[in-house]
Protein backbone atom coordinates (compact mmCIF):
# COMPACT_ATOMS: atom_id res chain seq x y z
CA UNK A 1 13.29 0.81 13.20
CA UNK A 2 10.93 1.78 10.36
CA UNK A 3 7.61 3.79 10.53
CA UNK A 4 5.89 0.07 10.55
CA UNK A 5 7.17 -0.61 13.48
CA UNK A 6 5.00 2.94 15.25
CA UNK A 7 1.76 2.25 16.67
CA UNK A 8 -1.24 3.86 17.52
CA UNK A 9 -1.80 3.26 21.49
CA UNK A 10 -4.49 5.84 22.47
CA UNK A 11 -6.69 8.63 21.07
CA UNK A 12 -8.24 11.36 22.66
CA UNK A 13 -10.61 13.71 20.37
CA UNK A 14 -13.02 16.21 21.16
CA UNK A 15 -15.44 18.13 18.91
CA UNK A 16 -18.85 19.09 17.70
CA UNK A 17 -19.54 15.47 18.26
CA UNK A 18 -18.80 16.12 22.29
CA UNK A 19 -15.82 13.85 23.81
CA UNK A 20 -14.27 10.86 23.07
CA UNK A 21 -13.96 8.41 20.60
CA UNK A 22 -17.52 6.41 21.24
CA UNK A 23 -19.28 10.44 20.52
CA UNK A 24 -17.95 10.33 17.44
CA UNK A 25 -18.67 7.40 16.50
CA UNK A 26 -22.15 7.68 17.50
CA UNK A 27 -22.37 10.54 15.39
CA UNK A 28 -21.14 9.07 12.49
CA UNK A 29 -24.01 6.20 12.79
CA UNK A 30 -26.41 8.77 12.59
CA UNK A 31 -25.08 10.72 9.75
CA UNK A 32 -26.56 13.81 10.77
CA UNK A 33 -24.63 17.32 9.81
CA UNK A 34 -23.59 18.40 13.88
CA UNK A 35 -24.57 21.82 12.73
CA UNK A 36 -25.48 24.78 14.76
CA UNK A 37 -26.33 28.81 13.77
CA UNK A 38 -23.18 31.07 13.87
CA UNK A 39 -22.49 33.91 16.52
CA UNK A 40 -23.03 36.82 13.37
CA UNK A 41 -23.16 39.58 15.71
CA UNK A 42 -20.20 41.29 15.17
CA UNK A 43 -21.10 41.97 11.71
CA UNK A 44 -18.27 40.29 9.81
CA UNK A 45 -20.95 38.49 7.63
CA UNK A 46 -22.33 39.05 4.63
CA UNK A 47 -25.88 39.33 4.29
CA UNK A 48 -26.23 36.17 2.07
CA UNK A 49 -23.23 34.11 3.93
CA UNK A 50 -22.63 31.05 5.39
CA UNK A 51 -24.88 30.28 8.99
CA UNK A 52 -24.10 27.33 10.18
CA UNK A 53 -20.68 26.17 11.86
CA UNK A 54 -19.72 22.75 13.28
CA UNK A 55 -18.72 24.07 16.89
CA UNK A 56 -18.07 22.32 19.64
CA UNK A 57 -20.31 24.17 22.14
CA UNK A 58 -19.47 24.11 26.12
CA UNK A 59 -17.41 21.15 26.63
CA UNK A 60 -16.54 20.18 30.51
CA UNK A 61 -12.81 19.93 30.22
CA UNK A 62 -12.39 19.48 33.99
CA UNK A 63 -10.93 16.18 33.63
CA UNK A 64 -8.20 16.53 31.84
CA UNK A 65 -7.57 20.60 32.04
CA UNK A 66 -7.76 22.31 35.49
CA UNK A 67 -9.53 26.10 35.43
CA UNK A 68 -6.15 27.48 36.82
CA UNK A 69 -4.45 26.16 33.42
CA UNK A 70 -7.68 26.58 30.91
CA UNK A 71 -7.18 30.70 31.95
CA UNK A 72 -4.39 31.52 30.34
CA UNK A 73 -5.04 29.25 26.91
CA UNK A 74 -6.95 30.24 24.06
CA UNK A 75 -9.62 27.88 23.15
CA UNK A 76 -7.63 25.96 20.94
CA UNK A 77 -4.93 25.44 23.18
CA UNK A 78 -7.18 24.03 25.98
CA UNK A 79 -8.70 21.51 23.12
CA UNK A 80 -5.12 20.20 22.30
CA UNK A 81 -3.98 20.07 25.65
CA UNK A 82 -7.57 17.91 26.85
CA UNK A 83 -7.05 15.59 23.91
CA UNK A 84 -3.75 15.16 24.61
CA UNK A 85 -4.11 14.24 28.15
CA UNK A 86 -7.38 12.18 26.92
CA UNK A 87 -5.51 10.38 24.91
CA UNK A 88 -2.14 9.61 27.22
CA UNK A 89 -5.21 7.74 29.82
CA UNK A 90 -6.28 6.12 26.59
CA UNK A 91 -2.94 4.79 26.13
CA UNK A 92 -2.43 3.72 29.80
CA UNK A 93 0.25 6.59 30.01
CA UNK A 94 0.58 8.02 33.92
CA UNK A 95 3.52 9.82 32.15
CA UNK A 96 5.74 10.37 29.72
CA UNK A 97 9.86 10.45 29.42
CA UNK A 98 10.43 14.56 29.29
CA UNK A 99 13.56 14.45 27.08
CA UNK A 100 11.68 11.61 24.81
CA UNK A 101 8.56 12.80 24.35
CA UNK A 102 7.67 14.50 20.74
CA UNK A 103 4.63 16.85 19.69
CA UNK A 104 3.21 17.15 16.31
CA UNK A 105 0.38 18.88 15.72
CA UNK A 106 -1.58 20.54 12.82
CA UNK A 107 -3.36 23.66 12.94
CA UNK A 108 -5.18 25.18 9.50
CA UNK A 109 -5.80 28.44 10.94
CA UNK A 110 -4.30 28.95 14.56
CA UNK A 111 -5.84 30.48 17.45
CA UNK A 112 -8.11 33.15 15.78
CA UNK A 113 -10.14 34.17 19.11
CA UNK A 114 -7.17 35.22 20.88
CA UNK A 115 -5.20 36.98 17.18
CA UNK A 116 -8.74 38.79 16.82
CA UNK A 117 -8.64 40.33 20.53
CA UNK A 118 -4.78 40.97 20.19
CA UNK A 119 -5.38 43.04 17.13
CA UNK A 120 -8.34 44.90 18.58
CA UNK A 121 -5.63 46.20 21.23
CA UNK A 122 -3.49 47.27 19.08
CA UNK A 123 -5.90 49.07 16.58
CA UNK A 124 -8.40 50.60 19.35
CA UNK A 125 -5.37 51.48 21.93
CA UNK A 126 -2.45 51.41 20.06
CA UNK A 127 0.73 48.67 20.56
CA UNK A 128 1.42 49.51 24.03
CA UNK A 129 -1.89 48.31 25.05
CA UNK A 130 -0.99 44.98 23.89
CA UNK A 131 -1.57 42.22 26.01
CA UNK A 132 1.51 40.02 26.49
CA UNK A 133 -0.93 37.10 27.43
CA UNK A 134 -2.85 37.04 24.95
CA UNK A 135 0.15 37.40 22.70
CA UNK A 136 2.35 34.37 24.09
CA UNK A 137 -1.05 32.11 22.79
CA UNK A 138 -1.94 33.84 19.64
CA UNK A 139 0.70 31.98 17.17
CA UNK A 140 0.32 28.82 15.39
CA UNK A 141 2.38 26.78 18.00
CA UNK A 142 1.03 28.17 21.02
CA UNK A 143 -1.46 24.55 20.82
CA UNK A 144 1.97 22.55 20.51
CA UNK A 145 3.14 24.24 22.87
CA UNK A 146 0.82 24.43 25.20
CA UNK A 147 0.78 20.13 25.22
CA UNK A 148 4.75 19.71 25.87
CA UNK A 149 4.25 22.92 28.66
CA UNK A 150 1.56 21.05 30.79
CA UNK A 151 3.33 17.27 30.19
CA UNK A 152 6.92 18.43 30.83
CA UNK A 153 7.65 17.02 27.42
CA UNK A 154 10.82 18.75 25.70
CA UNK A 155 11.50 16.18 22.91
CA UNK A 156 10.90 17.59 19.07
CA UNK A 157 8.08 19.64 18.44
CA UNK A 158 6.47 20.68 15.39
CA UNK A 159 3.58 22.99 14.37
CA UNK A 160 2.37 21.96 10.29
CA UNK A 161 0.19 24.65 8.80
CA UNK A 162 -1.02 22.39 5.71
CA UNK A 163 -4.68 23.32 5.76
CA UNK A 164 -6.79 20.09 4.84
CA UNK A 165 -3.39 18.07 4.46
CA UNK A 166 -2.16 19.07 7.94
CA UNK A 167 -3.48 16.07 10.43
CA UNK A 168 -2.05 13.71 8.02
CA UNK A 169 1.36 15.18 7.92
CA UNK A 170 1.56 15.23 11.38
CA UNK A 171 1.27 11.69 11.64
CA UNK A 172 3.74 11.15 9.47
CA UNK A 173 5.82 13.74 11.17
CA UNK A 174 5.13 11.70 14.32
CA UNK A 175 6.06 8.21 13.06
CA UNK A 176 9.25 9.78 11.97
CA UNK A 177 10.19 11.39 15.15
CA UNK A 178 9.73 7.81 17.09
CA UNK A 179 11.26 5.48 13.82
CA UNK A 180 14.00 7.56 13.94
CA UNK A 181 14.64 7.27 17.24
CA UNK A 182 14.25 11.06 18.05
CA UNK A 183 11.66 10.17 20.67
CA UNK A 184 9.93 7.21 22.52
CA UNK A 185 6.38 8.58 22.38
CA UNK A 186 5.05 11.27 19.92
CA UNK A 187 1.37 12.81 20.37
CA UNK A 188 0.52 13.30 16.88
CA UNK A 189 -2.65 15.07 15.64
CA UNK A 190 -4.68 18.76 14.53
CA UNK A 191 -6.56 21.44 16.58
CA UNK A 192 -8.83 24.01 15.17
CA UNK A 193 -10.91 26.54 16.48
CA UNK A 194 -13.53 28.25 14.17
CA UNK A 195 -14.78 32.10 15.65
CA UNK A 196 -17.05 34.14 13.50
CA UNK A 197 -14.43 36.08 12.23
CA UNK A 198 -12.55 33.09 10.71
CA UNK A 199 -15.97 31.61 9.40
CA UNK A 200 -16.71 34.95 7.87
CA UNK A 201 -13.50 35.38 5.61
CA UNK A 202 -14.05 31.53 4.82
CA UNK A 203 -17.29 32.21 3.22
CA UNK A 204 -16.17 35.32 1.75
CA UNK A 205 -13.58 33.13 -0.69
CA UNK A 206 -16.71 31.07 -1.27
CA UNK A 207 -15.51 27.95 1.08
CA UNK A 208 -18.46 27.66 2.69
CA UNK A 209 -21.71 26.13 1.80
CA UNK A 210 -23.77 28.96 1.73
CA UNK A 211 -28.17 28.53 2.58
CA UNK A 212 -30.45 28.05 -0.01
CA UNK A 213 -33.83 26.01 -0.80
CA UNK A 214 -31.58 22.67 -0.01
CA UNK A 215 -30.22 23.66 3.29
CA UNK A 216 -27.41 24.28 4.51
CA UNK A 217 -25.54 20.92 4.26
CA UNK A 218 -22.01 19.67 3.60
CA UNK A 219 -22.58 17.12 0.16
CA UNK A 220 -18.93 15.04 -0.27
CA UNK A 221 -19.20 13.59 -3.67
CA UNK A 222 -22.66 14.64 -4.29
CA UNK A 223 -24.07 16.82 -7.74
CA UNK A 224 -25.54 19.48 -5.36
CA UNK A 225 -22.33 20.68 -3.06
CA UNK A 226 -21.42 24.10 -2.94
CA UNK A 227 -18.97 24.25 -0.23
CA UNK A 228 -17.84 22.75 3.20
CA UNK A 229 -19.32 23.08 6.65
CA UNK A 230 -16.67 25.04 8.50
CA UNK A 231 -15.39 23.10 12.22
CA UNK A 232 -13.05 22.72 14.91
CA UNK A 233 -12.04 20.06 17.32
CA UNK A 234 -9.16 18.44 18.57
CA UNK A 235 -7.69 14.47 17.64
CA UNK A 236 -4.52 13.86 19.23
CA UNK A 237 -2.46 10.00 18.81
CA UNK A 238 -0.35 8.67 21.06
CA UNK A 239 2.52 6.83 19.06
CA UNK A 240 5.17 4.71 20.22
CA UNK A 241 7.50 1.91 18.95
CA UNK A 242 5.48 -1.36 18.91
CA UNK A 243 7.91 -3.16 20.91
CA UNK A 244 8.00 -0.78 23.28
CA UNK A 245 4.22 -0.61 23.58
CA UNK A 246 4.05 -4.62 23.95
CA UNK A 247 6.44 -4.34 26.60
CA UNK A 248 4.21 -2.65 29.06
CA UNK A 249 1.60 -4.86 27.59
CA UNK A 250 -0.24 -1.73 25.81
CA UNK A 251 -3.48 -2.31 23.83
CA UNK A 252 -2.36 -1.23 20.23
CA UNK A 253 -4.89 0.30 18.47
CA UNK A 254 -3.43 0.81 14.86
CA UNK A 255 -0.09 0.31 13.11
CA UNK A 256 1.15 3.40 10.94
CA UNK A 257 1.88 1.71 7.70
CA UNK A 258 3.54 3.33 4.39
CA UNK A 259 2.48 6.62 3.92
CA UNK A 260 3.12 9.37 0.68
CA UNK A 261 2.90 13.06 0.40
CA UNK A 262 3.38 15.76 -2.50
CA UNK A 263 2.64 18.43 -4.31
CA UNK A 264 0.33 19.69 -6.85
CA UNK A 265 1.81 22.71 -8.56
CA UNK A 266 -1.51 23.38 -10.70
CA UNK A 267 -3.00 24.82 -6.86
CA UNK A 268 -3.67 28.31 -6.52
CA UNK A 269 -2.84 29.94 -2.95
CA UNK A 270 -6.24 29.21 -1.70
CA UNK A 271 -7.82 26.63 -4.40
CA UNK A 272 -7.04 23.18 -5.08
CA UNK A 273 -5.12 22.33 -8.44
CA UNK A 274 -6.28 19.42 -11.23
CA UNK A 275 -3.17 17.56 -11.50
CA UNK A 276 -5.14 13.95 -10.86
CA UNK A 277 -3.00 11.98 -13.09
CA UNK A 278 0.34 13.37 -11.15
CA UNK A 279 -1.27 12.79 -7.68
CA UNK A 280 -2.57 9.06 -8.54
CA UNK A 281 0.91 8.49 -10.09
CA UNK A 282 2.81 9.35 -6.90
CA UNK A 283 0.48 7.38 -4.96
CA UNK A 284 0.69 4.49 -7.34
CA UNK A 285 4.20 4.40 -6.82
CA UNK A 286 4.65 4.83 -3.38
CA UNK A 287 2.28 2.74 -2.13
CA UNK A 288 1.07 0.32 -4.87
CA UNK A 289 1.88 -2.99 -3.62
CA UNK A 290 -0.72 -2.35 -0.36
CA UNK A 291 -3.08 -0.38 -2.65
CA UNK A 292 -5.32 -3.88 -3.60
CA UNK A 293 -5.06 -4.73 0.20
CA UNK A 294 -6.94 -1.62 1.21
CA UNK A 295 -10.18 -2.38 2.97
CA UNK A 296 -11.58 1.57 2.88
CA UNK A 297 -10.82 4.81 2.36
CA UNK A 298 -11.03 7.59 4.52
CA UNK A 299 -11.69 10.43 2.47
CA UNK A 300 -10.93 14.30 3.34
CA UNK A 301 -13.55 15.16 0.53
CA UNK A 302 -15.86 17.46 2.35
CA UNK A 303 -17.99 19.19 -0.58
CA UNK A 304 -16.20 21.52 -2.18
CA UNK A 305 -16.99 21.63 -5.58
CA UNK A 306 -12.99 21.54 -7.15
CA UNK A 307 -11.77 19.74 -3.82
CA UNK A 308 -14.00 16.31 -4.14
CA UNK A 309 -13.59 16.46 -7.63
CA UNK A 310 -10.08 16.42 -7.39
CA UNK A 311 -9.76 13.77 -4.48
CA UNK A 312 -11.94 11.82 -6.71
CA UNK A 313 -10.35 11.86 -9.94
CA UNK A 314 -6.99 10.58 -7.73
CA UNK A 315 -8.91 7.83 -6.40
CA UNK A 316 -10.30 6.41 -9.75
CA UNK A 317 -7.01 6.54 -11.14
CA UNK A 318 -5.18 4.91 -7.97
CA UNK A 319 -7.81 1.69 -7.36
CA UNK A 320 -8.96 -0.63 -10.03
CA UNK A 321 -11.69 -1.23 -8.18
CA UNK A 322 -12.59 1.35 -5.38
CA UNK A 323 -13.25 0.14 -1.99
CA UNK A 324 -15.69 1.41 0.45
CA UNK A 325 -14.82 5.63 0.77
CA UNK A 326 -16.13 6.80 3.98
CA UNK A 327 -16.33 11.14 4.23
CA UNK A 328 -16.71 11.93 7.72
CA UNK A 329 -16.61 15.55 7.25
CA UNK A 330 -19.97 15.70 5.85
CA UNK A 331 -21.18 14.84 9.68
CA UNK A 332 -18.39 17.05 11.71
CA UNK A 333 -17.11 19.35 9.59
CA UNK A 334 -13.67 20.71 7.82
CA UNK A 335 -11.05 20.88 10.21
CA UNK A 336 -10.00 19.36 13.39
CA UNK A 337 -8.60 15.91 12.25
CA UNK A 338 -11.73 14.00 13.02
CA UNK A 339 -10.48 11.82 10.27
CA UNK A 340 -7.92 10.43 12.20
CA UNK A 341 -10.28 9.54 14.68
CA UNK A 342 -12.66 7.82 11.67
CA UNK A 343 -9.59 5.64 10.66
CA UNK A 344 -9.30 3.79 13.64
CA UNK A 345 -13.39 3.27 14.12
CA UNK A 346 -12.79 1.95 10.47
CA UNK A 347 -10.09 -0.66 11.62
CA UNK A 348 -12.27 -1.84 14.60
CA UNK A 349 -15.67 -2.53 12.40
CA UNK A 350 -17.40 0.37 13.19
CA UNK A 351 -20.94 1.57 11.56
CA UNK A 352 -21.16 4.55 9.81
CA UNK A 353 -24.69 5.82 8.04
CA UNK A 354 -24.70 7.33 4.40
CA UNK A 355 -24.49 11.24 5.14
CA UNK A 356 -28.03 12.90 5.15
CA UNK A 357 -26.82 15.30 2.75
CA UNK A 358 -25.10 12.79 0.49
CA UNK A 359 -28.16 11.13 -1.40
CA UNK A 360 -27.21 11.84 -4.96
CA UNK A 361 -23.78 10.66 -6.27
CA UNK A 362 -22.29 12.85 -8.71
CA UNK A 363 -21.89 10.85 -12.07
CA UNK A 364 -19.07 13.01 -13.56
CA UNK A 365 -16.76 12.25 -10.01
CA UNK A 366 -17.86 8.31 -9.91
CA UNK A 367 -17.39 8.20 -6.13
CA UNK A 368 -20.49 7.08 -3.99
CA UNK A 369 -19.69 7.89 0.12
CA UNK A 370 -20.06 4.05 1.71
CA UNK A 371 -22.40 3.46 5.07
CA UNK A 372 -22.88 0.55 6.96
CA UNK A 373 -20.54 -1.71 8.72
CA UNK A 374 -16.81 -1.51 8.01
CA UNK A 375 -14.62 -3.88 8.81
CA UNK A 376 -10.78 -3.41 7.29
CA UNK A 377 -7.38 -4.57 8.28
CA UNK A 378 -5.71 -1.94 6.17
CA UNK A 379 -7.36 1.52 5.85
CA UNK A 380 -5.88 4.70 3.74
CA UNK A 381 -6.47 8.13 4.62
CA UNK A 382 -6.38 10.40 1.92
CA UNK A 383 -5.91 14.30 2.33
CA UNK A 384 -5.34 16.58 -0.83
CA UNK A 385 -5.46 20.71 0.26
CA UNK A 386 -6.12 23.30 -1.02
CA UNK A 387 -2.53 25.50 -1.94
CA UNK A 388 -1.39 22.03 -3.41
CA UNK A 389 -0.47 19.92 0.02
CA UNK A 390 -1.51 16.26 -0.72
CA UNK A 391 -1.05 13.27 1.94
CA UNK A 392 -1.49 9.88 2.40
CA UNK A 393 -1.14 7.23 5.14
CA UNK A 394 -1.77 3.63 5.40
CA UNK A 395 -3.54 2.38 9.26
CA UNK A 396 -3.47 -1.10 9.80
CA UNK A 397 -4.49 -3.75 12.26
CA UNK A 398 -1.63 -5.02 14.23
């Protein structure tokens, strides 16, 4: 088997859009930042920082996450596990093989909420008033975890901490595990949570698009960004061989084609690098032969100022002629791997609206965000981080 032989059979993703796939893509007809004001109470902000957050408010989980279960996860667990389960319905999925069941899932920043209350424990009481529950949830692959805990699922499972390149890697991580014959289903996708305590050290390395006479609004591609909207949310795949999935006579949603990753080694720690001409050449050469067939991108670019010019410059130098670039992170925000989510509304000819903030194109990047129908058999999702991580993967009708 190879990784075009995995396919997409359901999706379950929750965020500041509400649930499901048709929320989001409602949203992303109307184009409209989901932004709401901070909780800056605790007095981790700066005066002058960052208000707004893409949160996901009070979601009823009920359906997919029992109150019994949701008390002893952190908020970011309960979003994986609800988009998990979401999206095992999706794919027709009563259950799933224990010993052949994979999870890979991406995280950028873990569950903060219940690190923050942990380390308030330890500082106010000292270590021996440490809470063991928060503790067994308070590491990057408590989500993960938490998923192959409530399905019974003890096939490989992996935790990727790759900041913006993280949901894509998981994917890839996912194809591999079923391709390779490690498992018969993967669920495949990224979690975040954003608490004011994360949002506040975000804006303090200048991430965040900070308020000013222009608002407060993400700007992909656009001469006036100055930062990203910070979010959280939950996508989560279910991936399986295709002949296995037209066996039970599963809708297939999306094929995982080709896919790339790298490296660029001009990134600092917490910036991205300029290495353009070493990203496009990778990508060239990994995936040239489908690059003219590509119908749309789906672009990671959420307005930070080195970060779009960066996934920019890779584009121009990868397409002779750029399709339509969608950058649905300008209407949800960074993190969460709504982008996965955007891919397959991409495949089935979904509408998406130019992004209210995204009204004048920067001329230096040459990249102008598409709206309106799109309608592509082959779409590429593009991720470049910041620290260097760059991904790439190929979704294409059946």
């Amino acid at each position: 088997m190879t990784p075009r032989d995995v396919v997409v059979t359901g999706v379950g993703c929750l965020g500041p859009w509400g649930l499901g796939l048709p929320a989001l893509a409602a949203a992303l007809r109307q184009g409209r930042a989901l932004a709401s004001p901070i909780d800056r109470s605790a007095g981790y902000h700066r005066p002058d920082a960052a208000t707004q957050v893409a949160a996901c408010g009070p979601l009823d989980l009920s359906p997919w996450l029992s109150p019994q279960a949701a008390r002893r996860m952190s908020d970011l667990s309960q979003y994986a596990v609800a988009a998990a389960r979401m999206a095992l319905a999706d794919a027709g999925l009563a259950a799933v093989p224990a010993d052949r069941t994979a999870v890979a899932l991406a995280t950028a920043f873990g569950p903060g909420g219940f690190t923050e209350q942990l380390a308030r424990q330890i500082l106010d009481k000292g270590g021996k008033a440490a809470s063991p529950f928060l503790f067994t949830d308070c590491v990057a692959n408590a989500a993960a975890g938490q998923i192959a805990i409530d399905l019974g699922a003890r096939g490989p499972n992996t935790t990727i901490c790759q900041r913006e390149a993280g949901p894509l890697l998981a994917l890839q991580q996912g194809a591999f595990d079923v391709a390779s014959g490690r498992a018969d289903v993967c669920l495949a996708g990224a979690v975040d949570e954003m608490k004011p305590l994360s949002h506040a050290i975000l804006d303090r390395f200048r991430a965040l698009v900070r308020p000013d006479g222009q608002g407060e609004l993400p700007r992909p591609f656009d001469r006036r960004r100055r930062g990203v909207l910070a979010g959280e949310g939950a996508t989560v795949l279910v991936l399986e061989s295709e002949a296995s999935a037209r066996a039970r006579g599963a809708r297939v949603l999306a094929r995982v084609g080709p896919t790339a990753r790298g490296f660029d080694p001009t990134a600092g720690r917490a910036s991205f690098g300029h290495d353009a001409g070493g990203l496009a050449a990778l990508l060239r050469t990994r995936l040239g032969r489908l690059l003219p067939e590509v119908g749309a991108v789906v672009s990671t670019a959420a307005g930070a100022r080195q970060g779009d010019a960066l996934e920019a410059a890779v584009l121009r130098r990868t397409f002779a002629a750029l399709p339509p670039v969608l950058v649905p992170k300008a209407v949800h925000g960074e993190y969460g791997g709504g982008t996965l989510a955007t891919a397959l509304l991409a495949l089935a000819g979904s509408d998406f609206a130019r992004p209210a903030g995204c009204t004048e194109p920067d001329p230096d990047l040459g990249v102008v965000p598409a709206s309106g129908r799109v309608q592509a058999a082959r779409v590429l999702c593009s991720a470049l981080a910041a620290g260097g991580a760059a991904a790439w993967s190929i979704l294409e009708i059946p």
